[in-house]
N, C-alpha and C. Protein backbone atom coordinates (compact mmCIF):
# COMPACT_ATOMS: atom_id res chain seq x y z
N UNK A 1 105.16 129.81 90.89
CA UNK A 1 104.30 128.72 91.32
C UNK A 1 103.49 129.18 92.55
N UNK A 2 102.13 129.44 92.12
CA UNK A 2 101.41 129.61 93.21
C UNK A 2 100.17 128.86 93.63
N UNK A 3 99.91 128.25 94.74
CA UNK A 3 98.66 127.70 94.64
C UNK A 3 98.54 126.21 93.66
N UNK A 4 97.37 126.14 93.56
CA UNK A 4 97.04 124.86 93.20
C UNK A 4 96.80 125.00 91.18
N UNK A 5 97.34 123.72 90.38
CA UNK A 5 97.15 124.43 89.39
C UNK A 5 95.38 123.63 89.20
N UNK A 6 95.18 123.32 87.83
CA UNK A 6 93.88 122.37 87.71
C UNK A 6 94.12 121.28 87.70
N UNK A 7 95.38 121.07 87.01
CA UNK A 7 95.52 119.50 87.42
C UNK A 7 96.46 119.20 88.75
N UNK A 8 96.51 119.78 89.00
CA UNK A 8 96.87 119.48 91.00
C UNK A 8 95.50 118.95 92.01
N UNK A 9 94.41 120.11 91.34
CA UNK A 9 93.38 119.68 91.71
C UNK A 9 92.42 118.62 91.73
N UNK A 10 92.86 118.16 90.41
CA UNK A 10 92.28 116.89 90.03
C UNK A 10 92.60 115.76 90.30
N UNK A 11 93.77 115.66 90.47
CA UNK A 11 94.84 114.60 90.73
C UNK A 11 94.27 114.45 92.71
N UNK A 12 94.39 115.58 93.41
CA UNK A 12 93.63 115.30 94.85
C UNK A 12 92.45 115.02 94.90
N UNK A 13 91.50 115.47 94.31
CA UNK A 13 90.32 115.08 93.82
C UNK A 13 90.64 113.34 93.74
N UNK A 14 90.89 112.77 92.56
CA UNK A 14 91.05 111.71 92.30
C UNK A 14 91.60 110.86 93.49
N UNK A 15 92.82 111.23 94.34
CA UNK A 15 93.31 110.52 95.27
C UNK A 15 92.46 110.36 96.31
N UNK A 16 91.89 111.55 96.49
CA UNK A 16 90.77 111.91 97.93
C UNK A 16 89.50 110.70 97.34
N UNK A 17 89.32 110.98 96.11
CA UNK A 17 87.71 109.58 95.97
C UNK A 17 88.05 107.86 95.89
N UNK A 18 89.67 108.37 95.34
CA UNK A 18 90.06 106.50 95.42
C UNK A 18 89.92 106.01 97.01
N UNK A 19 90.81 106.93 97.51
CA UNK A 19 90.70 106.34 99.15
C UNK A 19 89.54 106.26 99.88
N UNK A 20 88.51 107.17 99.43
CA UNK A 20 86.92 106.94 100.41
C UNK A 20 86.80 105.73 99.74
N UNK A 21 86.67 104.89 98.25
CA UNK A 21 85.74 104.30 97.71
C UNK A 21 86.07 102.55 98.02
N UNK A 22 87.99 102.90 98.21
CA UNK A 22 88.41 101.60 98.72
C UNK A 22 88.39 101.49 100.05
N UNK A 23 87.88 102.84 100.86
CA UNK A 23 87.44 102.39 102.67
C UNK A 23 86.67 101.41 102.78
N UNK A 24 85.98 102.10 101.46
CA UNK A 24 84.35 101.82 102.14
C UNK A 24 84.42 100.34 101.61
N UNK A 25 84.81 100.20 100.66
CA UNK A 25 84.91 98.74 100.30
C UNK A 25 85.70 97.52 101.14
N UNK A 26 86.28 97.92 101.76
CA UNK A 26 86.85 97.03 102.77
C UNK A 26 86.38 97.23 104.01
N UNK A 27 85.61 98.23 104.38
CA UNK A 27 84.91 97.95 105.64
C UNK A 27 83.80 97.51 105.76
N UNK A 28 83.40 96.49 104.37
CA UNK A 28 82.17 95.81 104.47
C UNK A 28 82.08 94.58 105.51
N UNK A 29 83.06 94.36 105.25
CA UNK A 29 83.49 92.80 107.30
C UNK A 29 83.00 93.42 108.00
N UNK A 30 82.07 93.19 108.64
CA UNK A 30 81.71 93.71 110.50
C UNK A 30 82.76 92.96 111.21
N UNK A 31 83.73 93.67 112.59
CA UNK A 31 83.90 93.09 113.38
C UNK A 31 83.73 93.30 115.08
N UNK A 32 83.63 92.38 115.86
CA UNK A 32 83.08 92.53 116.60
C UNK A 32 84.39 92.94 117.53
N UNK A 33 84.32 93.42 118.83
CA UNK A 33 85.86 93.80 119.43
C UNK A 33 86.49 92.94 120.07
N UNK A 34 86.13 91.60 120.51
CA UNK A 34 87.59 90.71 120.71
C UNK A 34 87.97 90.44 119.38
N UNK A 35 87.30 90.22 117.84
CA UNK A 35 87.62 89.70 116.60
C UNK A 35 88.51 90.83 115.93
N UNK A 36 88.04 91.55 116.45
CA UNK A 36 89.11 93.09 116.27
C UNK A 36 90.33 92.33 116.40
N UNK A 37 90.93 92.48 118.06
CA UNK A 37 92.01 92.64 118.94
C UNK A 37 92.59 91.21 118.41
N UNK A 38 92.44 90.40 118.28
CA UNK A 38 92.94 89.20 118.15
C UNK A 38 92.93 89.08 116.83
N UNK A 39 92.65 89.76 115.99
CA UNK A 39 92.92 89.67 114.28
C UNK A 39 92.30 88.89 113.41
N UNK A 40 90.95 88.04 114.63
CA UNK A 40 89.42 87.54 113.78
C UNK A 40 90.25 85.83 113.74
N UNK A 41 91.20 85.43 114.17
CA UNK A 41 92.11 84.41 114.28
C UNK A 41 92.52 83.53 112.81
N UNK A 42 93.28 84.96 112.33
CA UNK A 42 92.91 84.04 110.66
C UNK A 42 95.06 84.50 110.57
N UNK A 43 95.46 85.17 111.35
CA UNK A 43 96.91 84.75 111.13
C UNK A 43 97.58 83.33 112.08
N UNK A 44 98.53 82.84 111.60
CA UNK A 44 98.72 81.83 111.83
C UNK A 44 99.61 81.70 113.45
């Protein structure tokens, strides 16, 4: 076992684009920095 095989590669590939695509999708909220720190006041 050496190195990466092709599907090792693909599989990080795949993990590496899920996680940019669901960043980016949840960092569509702007927040501002007290709405930050205080958690936007939506826990109870």
């Amino acid at each position: 076992m050496q190195g990466f095989t092709k599907i090792d590669l693909i599989i990080l590939i795949a993990y590496l684009s899920a996680v940019l695509f669901a960043g980016l999708h949840f960092s569509k909220k702007e927040m501002k920095g007290k709405e930050y720190f205080k958690g936007d006041g939506t826990v109870p």
